[in-house]
Protein backbone atom coordinates (compact mmCIF):
# COMPACT_ATOMS: atom_id res chain seq x y z
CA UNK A 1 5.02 78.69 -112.93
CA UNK A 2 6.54 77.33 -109.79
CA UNK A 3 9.50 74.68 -110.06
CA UNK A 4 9.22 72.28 -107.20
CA UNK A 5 12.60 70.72 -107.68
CA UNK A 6 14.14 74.28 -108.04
CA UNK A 7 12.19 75.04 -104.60
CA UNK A 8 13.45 71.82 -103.05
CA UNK A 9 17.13 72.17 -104.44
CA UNK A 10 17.18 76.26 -103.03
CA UNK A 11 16.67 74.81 -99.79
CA UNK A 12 18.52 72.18 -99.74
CA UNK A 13 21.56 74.97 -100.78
CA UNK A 14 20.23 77.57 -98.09
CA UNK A 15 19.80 75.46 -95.27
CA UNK A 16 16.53 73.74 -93.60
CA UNK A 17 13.52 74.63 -93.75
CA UNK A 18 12.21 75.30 -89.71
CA UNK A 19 8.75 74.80 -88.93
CA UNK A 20 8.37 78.59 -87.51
CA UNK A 21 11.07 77.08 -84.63
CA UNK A 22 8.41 74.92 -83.63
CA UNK A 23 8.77 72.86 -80.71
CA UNK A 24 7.37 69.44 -79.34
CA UNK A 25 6.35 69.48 -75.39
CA UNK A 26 8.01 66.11 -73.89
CA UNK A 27 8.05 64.71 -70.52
CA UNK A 28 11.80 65.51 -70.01
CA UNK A 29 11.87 68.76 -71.75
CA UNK A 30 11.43 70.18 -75.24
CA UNK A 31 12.39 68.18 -78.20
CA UNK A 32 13.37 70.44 -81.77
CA UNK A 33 10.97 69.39 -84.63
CA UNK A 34 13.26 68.44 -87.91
CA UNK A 35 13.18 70.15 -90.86
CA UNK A 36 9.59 69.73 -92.91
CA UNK A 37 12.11 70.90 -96.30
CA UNK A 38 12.12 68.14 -99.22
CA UNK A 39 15.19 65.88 -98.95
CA UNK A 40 17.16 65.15 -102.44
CA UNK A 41 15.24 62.47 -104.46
CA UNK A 42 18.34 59.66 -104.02
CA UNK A 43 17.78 59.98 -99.91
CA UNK A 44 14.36 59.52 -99.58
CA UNK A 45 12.56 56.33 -98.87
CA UNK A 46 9.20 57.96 -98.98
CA UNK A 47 7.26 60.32 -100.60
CA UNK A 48 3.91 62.73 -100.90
CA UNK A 49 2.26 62.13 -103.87
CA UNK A 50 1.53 65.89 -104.12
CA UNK A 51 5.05 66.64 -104.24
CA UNK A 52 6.01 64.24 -106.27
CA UNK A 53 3.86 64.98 -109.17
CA UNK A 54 4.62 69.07 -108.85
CA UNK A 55 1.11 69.67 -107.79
CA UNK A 56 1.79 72.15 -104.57
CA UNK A 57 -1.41 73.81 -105.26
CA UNK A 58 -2.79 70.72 -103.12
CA UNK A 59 -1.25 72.52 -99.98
CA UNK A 60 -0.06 75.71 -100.77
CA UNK A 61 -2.17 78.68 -101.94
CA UNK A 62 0.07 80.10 -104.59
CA UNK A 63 -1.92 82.98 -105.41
CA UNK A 64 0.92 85.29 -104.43
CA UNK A 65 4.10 83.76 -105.51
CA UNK A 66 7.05 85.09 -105.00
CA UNK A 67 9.30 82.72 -106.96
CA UNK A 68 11.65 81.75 -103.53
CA UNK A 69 7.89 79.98 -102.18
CA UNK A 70 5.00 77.56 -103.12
CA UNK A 71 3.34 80.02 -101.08
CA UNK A 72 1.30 80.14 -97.40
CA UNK A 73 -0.15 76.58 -96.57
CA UNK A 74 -4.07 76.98 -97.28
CA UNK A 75 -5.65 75.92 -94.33
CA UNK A 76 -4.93 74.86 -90.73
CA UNK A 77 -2.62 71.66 -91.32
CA UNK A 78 -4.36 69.48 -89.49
CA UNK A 79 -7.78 70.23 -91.48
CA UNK A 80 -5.75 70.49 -94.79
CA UNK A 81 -4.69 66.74 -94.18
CA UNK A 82 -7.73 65.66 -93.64
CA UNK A 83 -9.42 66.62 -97.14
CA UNK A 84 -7.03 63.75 -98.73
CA UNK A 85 -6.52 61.49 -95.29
CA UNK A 86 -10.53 61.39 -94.15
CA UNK A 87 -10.33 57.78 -93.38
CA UNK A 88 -7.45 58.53 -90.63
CA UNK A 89 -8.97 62.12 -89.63
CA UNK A 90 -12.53 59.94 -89.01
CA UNK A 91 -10.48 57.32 -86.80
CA UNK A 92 -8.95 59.93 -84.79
CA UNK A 93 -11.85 61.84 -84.37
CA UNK A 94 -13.87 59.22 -83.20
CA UNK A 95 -11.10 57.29 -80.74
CA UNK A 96 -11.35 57.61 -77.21
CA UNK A 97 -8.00 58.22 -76.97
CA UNK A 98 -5.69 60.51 -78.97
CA UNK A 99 -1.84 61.00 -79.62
CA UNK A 100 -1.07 64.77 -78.82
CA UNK A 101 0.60 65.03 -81.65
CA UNK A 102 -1.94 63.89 -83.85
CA UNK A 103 -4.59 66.51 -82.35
CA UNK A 104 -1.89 69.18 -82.47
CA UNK A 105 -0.22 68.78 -86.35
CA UNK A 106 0.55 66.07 -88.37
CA UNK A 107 3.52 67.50 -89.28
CA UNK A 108 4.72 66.84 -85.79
CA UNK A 109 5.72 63.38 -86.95
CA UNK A 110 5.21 63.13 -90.71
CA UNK A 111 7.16 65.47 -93.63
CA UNK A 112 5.04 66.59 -95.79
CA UNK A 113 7.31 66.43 -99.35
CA UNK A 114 9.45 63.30 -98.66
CA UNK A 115 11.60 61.69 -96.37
CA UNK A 116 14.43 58.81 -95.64
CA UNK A 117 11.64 57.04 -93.45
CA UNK A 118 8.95 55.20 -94.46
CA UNK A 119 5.61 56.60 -94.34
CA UNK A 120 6.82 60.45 -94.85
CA UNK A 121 7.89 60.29 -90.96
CA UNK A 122 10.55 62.69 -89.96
CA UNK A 123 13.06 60.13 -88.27
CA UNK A 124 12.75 56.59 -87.88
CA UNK A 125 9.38 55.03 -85.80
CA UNK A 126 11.68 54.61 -82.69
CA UNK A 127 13.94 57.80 -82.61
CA UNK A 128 11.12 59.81 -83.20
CA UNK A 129 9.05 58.02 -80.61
CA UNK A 130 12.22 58.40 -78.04
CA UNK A 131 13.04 62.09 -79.04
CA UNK A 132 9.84 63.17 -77.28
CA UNK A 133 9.21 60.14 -75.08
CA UNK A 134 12.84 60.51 -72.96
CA UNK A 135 11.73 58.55 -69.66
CA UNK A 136 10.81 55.52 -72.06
CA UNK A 137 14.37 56.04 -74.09
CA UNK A 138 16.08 55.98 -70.33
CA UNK A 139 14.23 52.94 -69.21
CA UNK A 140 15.17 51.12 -72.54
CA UNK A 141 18.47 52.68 -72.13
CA UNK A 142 19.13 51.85 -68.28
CA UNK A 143 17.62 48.01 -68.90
CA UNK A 144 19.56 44.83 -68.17
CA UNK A 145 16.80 42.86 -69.95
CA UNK A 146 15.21 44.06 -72.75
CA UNK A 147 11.51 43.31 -74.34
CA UNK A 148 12.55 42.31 -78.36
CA UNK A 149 9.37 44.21 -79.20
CA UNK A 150 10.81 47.10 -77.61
CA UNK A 151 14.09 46.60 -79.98
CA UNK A 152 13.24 45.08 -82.91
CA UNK A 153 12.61 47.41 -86.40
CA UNK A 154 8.89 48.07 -85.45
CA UNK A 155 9.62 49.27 -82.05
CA UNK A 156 6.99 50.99 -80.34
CA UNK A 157 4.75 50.27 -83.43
CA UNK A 158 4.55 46.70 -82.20
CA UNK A 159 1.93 47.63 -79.65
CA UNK A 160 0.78 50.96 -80.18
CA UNK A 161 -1.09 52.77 -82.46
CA UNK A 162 0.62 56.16 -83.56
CA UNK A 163 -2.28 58.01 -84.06
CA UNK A 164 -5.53 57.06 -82.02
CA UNK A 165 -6.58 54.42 -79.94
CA UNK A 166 -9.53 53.44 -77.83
CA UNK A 167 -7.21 51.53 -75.62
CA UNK A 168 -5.53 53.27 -72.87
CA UNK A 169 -1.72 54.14 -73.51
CA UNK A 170 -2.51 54.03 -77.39
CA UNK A 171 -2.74 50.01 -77.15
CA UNK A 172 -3.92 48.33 -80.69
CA UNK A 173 -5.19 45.54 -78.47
CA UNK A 174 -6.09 44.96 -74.94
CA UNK A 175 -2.95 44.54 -72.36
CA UNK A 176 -3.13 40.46 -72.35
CA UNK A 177 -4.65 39.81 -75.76
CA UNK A 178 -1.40 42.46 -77.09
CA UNK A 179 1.30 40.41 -75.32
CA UNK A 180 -0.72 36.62 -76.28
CA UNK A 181 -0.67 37.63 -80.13
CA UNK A 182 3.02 37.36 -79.44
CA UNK A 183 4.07 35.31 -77.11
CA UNK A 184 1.92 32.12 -78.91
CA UNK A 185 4.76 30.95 -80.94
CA UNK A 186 7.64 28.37 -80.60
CA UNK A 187 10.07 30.73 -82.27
CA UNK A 188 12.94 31.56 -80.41
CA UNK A 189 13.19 35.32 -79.33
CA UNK A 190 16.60 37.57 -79.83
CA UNK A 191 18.38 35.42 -77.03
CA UNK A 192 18.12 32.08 -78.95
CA UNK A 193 15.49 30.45 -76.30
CA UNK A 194 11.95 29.40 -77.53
CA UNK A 195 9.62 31.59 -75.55
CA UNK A 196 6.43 29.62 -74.16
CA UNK A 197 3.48 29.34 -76.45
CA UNK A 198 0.93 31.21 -73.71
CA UNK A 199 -1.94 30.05 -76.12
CA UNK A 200 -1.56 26.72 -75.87
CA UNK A 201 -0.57 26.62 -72.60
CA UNK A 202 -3.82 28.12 -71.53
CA UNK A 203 -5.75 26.34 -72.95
CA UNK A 204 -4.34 23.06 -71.83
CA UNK A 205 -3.78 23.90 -68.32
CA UNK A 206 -7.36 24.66 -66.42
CA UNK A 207 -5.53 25.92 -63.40
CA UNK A 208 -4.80 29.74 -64.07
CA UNK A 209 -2.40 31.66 -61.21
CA UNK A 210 -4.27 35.08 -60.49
CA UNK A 211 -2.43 37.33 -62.29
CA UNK A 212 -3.21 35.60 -65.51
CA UNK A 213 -6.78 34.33 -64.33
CA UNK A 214 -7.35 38.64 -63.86
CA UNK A 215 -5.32 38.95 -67.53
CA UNK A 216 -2.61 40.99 -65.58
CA UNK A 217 0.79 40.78 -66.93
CA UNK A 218 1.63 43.82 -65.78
CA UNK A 219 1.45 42.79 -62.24
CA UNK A 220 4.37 40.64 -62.71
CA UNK A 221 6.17 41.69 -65.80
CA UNK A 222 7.76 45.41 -66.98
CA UNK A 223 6.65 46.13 -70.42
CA UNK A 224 9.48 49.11 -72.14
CA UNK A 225 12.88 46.93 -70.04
CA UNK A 226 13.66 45.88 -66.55
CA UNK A 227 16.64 44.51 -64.29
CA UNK A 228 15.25 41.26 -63.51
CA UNK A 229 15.00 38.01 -65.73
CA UNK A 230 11.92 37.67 -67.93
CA UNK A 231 11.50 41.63 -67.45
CA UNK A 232 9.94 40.46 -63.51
CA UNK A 233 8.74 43.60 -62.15
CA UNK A 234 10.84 42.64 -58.65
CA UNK A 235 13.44 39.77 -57.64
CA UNK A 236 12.49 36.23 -58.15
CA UNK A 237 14.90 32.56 -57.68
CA UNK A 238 16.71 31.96 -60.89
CA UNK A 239 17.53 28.21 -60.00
CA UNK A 240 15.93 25.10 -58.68
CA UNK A 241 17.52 25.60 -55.06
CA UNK A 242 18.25 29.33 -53.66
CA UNK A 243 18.43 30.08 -49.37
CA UNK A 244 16.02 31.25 -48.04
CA UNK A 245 16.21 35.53 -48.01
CA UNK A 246 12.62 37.43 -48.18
CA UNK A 247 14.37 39.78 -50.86
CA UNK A 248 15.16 37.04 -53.42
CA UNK A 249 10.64 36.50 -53.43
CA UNK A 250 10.10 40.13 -53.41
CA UNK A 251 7.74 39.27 -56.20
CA UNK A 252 5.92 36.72 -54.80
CA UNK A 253 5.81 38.41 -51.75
CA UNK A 254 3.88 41.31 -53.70
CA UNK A 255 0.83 39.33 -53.53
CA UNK A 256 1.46 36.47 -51.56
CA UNK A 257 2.04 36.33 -47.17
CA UNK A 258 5.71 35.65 -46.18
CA UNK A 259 4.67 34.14 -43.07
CA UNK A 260 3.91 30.91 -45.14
CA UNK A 261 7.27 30.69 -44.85
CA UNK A 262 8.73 31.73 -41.65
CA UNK A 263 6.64 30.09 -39.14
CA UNK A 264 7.35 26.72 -38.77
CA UNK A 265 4.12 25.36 -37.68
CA UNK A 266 0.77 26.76 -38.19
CA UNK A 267 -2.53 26.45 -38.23
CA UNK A 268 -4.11 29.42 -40.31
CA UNK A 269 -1.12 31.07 -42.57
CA UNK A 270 -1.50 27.81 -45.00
CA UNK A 271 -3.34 24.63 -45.89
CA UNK A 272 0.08 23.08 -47.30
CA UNK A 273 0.68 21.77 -43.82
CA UNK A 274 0.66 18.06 -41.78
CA UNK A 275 -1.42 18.67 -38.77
CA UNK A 276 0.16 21.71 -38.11
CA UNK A 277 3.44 21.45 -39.13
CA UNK A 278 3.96 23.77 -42.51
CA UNK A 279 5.70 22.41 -45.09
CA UNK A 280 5.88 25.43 -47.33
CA UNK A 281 8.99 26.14 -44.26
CA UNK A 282 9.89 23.20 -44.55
CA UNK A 283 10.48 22.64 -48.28
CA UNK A 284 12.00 26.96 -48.76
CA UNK A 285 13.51 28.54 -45.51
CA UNK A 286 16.53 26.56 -45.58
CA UNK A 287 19.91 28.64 -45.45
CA UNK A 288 21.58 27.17 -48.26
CA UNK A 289 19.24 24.52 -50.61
CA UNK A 290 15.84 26.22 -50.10
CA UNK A 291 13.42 24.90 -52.76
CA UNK A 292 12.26 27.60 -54.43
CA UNK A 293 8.84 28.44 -55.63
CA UNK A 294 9.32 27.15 -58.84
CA UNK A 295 10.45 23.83 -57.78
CA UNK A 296 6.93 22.64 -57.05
CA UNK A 297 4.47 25.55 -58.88
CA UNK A 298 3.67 26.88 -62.64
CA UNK A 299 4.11 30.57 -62.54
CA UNK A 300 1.64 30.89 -65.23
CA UNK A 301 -0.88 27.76 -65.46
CA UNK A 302 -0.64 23.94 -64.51
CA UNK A 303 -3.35 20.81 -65.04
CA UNK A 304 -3.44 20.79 -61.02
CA UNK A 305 -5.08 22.78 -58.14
CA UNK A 306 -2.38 25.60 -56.98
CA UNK A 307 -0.41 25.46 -60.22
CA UNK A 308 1.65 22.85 -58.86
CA UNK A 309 3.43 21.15 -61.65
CA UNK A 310 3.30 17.66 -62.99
CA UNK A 311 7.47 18.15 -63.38
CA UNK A 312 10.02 20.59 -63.04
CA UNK A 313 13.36 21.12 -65.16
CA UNK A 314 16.28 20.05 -62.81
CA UNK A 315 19.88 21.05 -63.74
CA UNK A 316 21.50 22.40 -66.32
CA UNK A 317 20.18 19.31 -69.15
CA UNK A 318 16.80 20.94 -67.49
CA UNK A 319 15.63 17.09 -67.38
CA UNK A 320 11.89 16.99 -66.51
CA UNK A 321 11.44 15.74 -62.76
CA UNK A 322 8.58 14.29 -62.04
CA UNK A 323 6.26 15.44 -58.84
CA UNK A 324 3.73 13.15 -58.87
CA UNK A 325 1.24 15.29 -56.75
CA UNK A 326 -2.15 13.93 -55.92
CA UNK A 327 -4.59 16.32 -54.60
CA UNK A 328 -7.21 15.32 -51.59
CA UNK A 329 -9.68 17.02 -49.35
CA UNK A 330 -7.91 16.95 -46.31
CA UNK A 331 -4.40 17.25 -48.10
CA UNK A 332 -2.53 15.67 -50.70
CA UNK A 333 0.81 13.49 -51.79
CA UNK A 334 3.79 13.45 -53.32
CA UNK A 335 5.52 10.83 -55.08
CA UNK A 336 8.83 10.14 -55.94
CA UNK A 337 11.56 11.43 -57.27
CA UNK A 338 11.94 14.26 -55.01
CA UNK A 339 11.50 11.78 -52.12
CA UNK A 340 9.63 8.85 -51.61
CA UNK A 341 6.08 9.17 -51.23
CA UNK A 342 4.85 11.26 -48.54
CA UNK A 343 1.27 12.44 -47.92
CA UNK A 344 -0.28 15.60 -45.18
CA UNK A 345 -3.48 15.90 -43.49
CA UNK A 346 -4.11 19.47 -42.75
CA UNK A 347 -6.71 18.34 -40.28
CA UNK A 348 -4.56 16.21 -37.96
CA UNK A 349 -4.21 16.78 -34.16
């Protein structure tokens, strides 16, 4: 009769066991595929249950044994999985979208005796991800910021599905209801801050800036690691006062017209304007102490028309400064403690 462990330990002595030099496709290039040999029992963190219990009759047909082999695998591996694993072989079957690997063979990702990953997978969730995903593994590499999801133990597991999806990109959720399920807590991320609670700031604030109204966070933030603060897909002001440059609003300027800011009196490039002087110039294109968009808008959502804020953190105690805008038809007001209170009429001569 055929001796697992004495199978496992001859290979372990001989060498590795090579899927037939099998090799993965990858965007950069080819990527090897590890061994698929059984590991020694003290280095593995998971195992098959076939293996374990000696019964390699469940994958091999050992009809013709030759004492050196549990013999040929029995069927196409992909279809021999699925006669234990019809609940997973069902979902992938019946997903609109599907992992390559998964169509091509399980044992692209998973070993099928035991291994020092959990759930029989060749290499940990994120080096095997990155070993055939390189242009993701450079952007994570390359990144000033980095997305903790990205990072953390679960990796790419945090938002995609391994196997099948009926998402796009493999997505266990849809793109804003994904990044929401985390970023609706008041726990501080791998920096130390305390992220915003997006959940509750929702559904508090009725005024929603378009990206988020459309459920778009892609068309501000980078998802896998960027070079700009809060992973911003282009250049943004850091602080309360910047000067005036277009290239430090890139991202504003994505969506939004810069010529709310360079002309300095208008009648048709904005309704934030006295007659036709325009105070968006007035308040940012200043060459040193330009008040940046932040300084009077909520990037995200705010209780008033145009995301303006009711406050905005000032300094570095970030104390709460109070706008005290008031919104009419013709216009609107400010109150202090930017400046004393000061009110436009968009329709004056």
């Amino acid at each position: 009769m055929f001796n697992v462990r004495s199978f496992a330990a001859a290979l372990l002595v001989a060498g590795s066991l090579v899927a037939g030099g099998f090799l993965v496709a990858t965007t950069t290039g080819t990527a090897a595929m590890p061994s698929l040999a059984p590991i020694a029992d003290d280095q593995a963190v998971s195992a098959h249950a076939p293996y374990l219990t000696g019964q390699c009759g469940m994958c091999h047909d050992a009809s013709e044994p030759d004492g050196k082999s549990p013999g040929k695998i029995a069927d196409d591996v992909g279809a021999l999985c699925a006669t234990c694993h019809y609940d997973m072989d069902q979902e992938i079957k019946g997903s609109s979208v599907v992992h390559a690997p998964a169509m091509m063979s399980c044992t692209a990702c998973h070993n099928p005796h035991n291994s020092p990953a959990p759930s029989l997978l060749v290499e940990e969730p994120k080096n095997l991800c990155l070993g055939c995903h390189g242009e993701i593994q450079q952007t994570i590499t390359e990144a000033a910021v980095q997305h903790d999801a990205v990072i953390d133990e679960m990796a790419c597991l945090n938002c995609h599905n391994p196997h099948a999806s009926d998402i796009q990109h493999l997505l266990t959720k849809l793109p804003f209801d994904l990044c929401i399920s985390c970023h609706s807590h008041d726990k501080p991320g791998a920096d130390g801050r305390v992220r915003t609670n997006f959940a509750t700031l929702l559904e508090e604030n009725p005024y929603h800036h378009g990206p988020v109204e459309g459920k778009d966070c892609s068309a501000c933030h980078l998802t896998h690691g960027g070079e700009h603060q809060s992973l911003l897909v282009d250049a943004f002001p850091e602080r309360f006062y910047a000067p005036y440059e277009r290239d430090n609003y890139a991202l504003c300027f994505r969506c939004h017209n810069e010529e709310n800011m360079l002309d300095p009196e208008t009648t048709t490039t904005t309704r934030f304007r006295d007659g036709s002087r325009n105070l968006h110039y007035v308040h940012v294109n200043k060459p040193d102490r330009g008040r940046t968009c932040r300084a009077c808008h909520e990037v995200h959502a705010s209780e008033n028309p145009h995301q303006v804020r009711d406050a905005v953190p000032f300094g570095p105690r970030n104390w709460m400064l109070p706008i005290n805008y008031t919104k009419t038809d013709t216009g609107g007001s400010c109150a202090r403690t930017c400046h004393q209170t000061l009110s436009y009429d968009n329709t004056k001569e």
